[in-house]
N, C-alpha and C. Protein backbone atom coordinates (compact mmCIF):
# COMPACT_ATOMS: atom_id res chain seq x y z
N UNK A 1 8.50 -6.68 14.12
CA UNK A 1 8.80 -5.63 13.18
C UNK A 1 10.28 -5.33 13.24
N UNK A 2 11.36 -5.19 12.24
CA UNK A 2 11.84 -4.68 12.51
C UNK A 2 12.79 -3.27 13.18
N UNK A 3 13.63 -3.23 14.06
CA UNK A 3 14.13 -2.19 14.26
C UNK A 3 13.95 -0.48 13.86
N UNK A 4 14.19 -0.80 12.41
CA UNK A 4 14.43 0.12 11.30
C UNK A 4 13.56 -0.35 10.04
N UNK A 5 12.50 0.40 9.57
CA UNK A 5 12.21 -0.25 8.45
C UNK A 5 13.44 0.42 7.06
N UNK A 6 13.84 1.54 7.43
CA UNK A 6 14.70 1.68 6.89
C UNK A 6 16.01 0.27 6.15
N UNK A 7 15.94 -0.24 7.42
CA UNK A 7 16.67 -1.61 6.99
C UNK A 7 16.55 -3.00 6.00
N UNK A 8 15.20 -2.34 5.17
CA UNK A 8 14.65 -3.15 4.66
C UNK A 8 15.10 -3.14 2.88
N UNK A 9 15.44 -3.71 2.56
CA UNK A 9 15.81 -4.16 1.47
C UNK A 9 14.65 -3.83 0.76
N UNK A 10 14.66 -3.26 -0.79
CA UNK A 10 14.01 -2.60 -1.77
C UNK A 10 12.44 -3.96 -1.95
N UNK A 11 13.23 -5.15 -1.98
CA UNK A 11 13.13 -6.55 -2.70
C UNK A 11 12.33 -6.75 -1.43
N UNK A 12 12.95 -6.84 -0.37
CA UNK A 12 11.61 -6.93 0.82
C UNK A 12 10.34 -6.06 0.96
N UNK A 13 10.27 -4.76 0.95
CA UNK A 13 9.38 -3.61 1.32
C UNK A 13 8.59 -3.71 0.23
N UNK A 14 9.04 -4.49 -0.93
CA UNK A 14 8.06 -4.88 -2.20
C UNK A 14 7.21 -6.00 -2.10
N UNK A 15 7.81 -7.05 -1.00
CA UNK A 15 7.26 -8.42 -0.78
C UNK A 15 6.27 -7.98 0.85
N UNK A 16 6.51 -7.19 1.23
CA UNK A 16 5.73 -6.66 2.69
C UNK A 16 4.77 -6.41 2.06
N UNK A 17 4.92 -5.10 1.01
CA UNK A 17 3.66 -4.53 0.86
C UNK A 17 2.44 -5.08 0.06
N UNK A 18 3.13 -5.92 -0.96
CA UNK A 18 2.26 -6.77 -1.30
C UNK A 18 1.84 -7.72 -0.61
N UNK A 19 2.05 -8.31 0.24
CA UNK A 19 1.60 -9.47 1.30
C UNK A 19 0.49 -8.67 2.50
N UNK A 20 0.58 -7.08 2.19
CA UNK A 20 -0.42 -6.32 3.08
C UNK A 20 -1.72 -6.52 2.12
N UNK A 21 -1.31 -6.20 1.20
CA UNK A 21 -2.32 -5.75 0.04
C UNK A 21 -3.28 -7.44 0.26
N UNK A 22 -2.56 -8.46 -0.03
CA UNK A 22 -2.61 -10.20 -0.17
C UNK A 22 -3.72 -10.21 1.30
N UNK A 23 -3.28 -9.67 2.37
CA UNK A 23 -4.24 -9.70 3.69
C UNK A 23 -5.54 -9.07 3.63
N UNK A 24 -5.39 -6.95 2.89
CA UNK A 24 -6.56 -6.86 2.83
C UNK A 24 -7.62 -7.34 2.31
N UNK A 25 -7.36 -8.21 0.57
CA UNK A 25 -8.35 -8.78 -0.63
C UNK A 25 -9.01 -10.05 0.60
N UNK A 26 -8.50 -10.70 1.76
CA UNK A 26 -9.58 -11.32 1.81
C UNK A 26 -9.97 -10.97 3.18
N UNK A 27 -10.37 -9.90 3.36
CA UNK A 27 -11.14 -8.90 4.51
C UNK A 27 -12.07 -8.72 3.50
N UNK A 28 -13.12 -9.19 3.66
CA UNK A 28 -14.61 -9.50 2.97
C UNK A 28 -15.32 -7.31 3.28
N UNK A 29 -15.11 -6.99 4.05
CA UNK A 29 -15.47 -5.55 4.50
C UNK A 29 -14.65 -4.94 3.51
N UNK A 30 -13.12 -4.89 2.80
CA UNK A 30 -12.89 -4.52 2.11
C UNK A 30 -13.34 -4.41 0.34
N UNK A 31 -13.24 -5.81 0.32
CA UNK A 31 -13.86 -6.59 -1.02
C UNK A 31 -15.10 -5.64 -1.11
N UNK A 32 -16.06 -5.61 -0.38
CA UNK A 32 -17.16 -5.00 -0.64
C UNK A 32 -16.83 -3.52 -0.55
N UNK A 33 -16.36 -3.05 -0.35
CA UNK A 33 -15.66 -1.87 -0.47
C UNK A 33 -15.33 -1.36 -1.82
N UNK A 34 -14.18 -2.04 -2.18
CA UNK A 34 -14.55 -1.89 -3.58
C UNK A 34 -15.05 -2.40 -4.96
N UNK A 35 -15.90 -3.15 -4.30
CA UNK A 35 -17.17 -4.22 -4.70
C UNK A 35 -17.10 -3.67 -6.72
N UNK A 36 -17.13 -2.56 -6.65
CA UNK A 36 -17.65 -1.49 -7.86
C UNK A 36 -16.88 -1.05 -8.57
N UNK A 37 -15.63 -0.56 -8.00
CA UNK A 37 -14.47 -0.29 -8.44
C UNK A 37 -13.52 -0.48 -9.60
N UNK A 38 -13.07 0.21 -10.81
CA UNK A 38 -12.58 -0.12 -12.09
C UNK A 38 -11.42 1.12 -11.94
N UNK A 39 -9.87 1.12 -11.06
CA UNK A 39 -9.18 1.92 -11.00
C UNK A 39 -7.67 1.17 -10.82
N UNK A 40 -7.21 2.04 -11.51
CA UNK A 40 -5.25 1.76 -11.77
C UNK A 40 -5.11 3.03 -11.11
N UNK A 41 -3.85 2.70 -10.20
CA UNK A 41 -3.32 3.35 -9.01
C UNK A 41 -1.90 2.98 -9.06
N UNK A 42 -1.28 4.18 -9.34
CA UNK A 42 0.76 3.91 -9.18
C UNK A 42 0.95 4.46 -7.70
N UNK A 43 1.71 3.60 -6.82
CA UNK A 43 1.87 3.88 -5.47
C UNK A 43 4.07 4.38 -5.56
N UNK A 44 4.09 5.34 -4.84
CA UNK A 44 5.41 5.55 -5.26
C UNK A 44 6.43 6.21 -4.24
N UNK A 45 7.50 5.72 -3.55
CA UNK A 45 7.96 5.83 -3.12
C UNK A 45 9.37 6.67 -3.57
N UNK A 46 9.55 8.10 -3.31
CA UNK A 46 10.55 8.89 -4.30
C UNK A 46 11.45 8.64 -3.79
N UNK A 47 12.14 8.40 -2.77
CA UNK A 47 13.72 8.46 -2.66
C UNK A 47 14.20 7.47 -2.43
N UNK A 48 13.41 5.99 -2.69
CA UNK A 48 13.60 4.96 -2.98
C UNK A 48 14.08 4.75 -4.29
N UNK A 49 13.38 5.84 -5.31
CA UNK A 49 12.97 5.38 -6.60
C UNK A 49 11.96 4.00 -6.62
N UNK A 50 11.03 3.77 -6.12
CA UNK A 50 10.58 2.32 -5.88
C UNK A 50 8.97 2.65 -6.35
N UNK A 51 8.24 2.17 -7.43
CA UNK A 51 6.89 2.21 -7.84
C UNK A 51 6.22 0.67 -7.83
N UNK A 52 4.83 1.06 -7.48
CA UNK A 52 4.33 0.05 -7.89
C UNK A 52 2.76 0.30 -8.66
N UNK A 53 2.27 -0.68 -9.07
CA UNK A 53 0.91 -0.14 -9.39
C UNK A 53 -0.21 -1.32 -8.99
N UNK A 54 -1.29 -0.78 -8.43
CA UNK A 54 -2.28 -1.78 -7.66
C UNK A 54 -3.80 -1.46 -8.44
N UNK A 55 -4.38 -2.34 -8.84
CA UNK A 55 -5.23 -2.12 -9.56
C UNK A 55 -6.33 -2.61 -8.81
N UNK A 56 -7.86 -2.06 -8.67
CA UNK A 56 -8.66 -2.60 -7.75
C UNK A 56 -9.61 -2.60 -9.10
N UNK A 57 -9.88 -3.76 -9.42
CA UNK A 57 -10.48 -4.74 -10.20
C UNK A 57 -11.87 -5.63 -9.22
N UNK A 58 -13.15 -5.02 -9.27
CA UNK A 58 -14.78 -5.76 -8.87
C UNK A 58 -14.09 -6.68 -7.60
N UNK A 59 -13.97 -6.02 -6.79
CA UNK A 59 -13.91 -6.72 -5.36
C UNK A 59 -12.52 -7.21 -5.13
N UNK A 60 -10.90 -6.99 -5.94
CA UNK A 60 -9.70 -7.76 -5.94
C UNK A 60 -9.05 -6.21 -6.07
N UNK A 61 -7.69 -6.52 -5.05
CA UNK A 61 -6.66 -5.67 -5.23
C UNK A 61 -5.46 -6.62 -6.44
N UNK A 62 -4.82 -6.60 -7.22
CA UNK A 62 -4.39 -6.79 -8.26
C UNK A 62 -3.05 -6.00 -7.70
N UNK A 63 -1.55 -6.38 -7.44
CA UNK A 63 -0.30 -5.75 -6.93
C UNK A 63 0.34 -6.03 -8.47
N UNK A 64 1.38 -4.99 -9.05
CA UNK A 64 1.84 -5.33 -10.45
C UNK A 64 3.30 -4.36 -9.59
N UNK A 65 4.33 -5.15 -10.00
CA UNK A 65 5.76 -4.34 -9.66
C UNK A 65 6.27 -3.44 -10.57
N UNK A 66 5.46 -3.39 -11.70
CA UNK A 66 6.07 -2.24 -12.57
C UNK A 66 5.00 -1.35 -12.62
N UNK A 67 5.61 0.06 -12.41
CA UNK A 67 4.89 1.50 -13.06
C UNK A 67 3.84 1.04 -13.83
N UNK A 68 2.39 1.56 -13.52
CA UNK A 68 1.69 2.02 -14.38
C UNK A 68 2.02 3.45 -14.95
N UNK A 69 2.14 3.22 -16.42
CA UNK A 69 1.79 4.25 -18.16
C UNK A 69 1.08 5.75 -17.36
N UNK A 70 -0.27 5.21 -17.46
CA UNK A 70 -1.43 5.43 -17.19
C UNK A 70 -2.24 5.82 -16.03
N UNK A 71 -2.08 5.68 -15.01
CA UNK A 71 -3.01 5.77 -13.90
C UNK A 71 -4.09 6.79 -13.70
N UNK A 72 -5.09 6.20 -13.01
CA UNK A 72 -6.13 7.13 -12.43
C UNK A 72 -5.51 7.72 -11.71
N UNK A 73 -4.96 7.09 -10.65
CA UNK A 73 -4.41 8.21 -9.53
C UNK A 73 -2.95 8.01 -9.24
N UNK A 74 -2.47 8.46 -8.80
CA UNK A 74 -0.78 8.21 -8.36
C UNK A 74 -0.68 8.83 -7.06
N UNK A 75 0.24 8.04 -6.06
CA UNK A 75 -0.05 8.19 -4.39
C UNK A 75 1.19 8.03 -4.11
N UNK A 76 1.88 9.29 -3.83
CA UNK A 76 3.45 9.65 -3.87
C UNK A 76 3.74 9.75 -2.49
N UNK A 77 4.57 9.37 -1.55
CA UNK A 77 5.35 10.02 -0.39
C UNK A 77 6.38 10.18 -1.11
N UNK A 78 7.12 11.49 -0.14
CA UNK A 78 8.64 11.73 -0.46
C UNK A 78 8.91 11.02 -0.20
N UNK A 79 9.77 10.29 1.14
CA UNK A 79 10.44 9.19 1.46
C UNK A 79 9.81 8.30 2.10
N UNK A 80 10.53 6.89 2.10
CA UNK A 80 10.57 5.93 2.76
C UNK A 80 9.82 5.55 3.59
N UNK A 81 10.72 6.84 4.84
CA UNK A 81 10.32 6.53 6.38
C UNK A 81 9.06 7.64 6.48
N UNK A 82 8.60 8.43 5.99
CA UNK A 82 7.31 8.83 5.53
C UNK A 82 6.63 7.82 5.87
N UNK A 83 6.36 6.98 4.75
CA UNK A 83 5.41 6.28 4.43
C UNK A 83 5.37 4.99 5.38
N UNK A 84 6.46 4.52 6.18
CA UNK A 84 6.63 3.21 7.18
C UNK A 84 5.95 3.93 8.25
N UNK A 85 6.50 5.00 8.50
CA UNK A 85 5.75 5.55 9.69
C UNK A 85 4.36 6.18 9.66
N UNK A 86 3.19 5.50 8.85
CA UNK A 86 2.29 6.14 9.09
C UNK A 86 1.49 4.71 9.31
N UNK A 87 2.40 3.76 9.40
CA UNK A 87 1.70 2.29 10.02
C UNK A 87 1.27 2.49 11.62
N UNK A 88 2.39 3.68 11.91
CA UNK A 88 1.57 4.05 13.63
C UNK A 88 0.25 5.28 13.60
N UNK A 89 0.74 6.13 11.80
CA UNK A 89 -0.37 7.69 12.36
C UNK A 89 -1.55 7.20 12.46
N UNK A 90 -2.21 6.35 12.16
CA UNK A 90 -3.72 5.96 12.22
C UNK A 90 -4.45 7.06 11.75
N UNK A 91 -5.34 7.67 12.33
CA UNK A 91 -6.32 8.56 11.17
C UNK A 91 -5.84 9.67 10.60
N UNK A 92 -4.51 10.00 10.88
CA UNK A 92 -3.86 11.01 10.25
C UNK A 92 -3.12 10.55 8.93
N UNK A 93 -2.92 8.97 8.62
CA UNK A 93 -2.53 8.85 7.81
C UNK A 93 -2.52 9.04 6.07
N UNK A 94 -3.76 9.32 5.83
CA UNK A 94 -3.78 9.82 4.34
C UNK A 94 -3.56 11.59 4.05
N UNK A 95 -3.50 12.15 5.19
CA UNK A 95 -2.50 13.62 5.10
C UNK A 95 -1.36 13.51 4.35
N UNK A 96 -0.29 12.88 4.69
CA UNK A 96 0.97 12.34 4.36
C UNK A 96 1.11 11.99 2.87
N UNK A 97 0.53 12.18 2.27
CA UNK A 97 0.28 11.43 0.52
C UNK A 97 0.02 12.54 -0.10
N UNK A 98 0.62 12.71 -1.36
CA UNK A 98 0.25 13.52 -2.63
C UNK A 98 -0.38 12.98 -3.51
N UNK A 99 -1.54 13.16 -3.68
CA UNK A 99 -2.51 12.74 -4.94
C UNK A 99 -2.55 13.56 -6.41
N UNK A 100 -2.09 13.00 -7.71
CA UNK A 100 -2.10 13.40 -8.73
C UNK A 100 -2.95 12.50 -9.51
N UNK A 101 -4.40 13.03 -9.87
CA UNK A 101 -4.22 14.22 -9.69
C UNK A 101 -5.22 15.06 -8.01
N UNK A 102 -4.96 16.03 -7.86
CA UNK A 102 -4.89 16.57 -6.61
C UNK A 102 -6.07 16.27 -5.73
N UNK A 103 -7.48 16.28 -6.47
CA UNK A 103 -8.42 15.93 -5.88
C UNK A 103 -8.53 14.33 -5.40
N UNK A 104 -8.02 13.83 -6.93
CA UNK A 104 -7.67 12.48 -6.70
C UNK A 104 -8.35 11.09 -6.13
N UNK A 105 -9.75 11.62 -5.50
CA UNK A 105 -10.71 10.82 -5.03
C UNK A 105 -10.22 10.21 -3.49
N UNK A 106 -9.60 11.53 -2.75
CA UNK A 106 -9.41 11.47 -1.44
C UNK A 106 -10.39 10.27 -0.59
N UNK A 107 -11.81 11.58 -1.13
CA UNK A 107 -12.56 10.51 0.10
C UNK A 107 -12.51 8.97 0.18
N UNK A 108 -12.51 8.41 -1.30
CA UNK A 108 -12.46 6.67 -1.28
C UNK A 108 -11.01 6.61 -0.93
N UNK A 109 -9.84 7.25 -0.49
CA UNK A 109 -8.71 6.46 -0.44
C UNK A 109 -8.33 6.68 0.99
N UNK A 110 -8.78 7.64 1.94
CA UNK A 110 -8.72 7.65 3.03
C UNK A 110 -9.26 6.60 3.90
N UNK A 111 -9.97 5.69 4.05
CA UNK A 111 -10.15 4.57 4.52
C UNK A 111 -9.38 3.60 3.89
N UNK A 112 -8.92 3.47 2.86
CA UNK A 112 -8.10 2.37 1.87
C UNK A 112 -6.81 2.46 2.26
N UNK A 113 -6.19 4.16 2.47
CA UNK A 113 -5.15 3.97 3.14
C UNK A 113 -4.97 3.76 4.89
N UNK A 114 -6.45 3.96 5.28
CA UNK A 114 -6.40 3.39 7.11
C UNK A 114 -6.39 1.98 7.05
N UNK A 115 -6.56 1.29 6.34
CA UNK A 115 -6.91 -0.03 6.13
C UNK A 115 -5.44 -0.79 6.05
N UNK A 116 -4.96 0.03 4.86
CA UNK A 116 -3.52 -0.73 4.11
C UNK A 116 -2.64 -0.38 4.88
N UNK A 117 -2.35 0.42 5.46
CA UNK A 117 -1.25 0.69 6.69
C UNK A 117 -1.52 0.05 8.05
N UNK A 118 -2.48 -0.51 8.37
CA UNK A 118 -3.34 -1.13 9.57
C UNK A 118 -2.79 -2.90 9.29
N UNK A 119 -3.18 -3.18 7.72
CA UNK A 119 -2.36 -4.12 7.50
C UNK A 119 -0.78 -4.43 6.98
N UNK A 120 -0.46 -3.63 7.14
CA UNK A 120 0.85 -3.32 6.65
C UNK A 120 1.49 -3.39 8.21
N UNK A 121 1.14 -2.78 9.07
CA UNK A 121 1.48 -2.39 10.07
C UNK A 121 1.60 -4.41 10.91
N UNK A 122 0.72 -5.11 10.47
CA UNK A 122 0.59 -6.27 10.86
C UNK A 122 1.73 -6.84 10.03
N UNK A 123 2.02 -7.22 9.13
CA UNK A 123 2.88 -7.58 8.15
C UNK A 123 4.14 -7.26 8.48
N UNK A 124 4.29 -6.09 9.09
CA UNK A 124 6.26 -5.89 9.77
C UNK A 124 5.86 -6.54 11.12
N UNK A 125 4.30 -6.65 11.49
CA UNK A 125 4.94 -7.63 13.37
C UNK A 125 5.29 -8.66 12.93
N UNK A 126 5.04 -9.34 11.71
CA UNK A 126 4.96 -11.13 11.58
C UNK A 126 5.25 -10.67 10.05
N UNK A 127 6.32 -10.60 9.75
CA UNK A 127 7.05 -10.21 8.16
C UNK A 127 7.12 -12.24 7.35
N UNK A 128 5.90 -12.65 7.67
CA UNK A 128 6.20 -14.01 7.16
C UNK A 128 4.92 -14.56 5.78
N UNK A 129 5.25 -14.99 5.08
CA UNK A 129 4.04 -15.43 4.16
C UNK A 129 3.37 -16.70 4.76
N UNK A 130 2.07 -17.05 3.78
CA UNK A 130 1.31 -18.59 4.03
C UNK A 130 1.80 -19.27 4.61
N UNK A 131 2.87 -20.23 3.76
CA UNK A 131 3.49 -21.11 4.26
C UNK A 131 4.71 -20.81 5.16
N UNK A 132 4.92 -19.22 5.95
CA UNK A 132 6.01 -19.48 7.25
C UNK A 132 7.01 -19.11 6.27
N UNK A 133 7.66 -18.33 4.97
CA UNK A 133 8.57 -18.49 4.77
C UNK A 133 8.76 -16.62 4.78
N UNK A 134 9.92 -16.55 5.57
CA UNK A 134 10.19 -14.88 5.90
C UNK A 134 10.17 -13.86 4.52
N UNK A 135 9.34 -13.09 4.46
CA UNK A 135 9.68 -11.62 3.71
C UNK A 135 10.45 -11.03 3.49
N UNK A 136 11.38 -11.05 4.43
CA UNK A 136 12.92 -10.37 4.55
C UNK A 136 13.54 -11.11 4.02
């Protein structure tokens, strides 16, 4: 992992997090998870300025680098290091998030976010894709 995730380039922390997302879709416990699922989700990082939108589509997480219009839900930290550092909070981690809208369907995203930071958290030990070629 690096040092600092702070140190991470916009263009990287976009290629991490999707390569977390890339790990959970084939965790078969996830898939079935959201086996059912028909939801657009803008994930957003504010003092980055940095959005993304992840769509969980019948058993597939779906990563898109531009803003969703539209979303069901939107999953805001203020900053950055907020959101890097909750690859260590473990069950405290979906505290840390603003859901709009507020209710937001907590209960299904509190395991989704123990999950995605669990793999995320794997993804800065070994910041490398398939074929071995670095993230950074």
């Amino acid at each position: 992992m690096p040092e600092n995730e702070n140190q991470l380039s916009k263009r990287a922390a976009r290629r991490i997090i999707q390569r977390a997302f890339v790990l959970m879709g084939r965790d078969k416990a996830w898939r079935h998870y959201i086996r059912e699922t028909e939801l657009s989700t803008l994930w957003v990082l504010e003092d980055w300025d940095l959005a993304w939108t992840v769509l969980l589509r019948r058993s597939k997480f779906e990563v898109e680098r531009c803003a969703a219009k539209h979303p069901d839900v939107t999953l805001t930290w203020t900053t950055a290091d907020e959101f890097f550092d909750l690859t260590e909070a473990g069950e405290r981690g979906s505290q840390h998030v603003q859901f709009d809208p507020p209710d937001g369907q907590r209960r299904f995203f509190e395991p989704l976010l123990r999950g995605f930071f669990n793999a995320l958290r794997h993804v800065l030990d070994n910041p490398v894709d398939d074929t071995g070629e670095s993230l950074l």
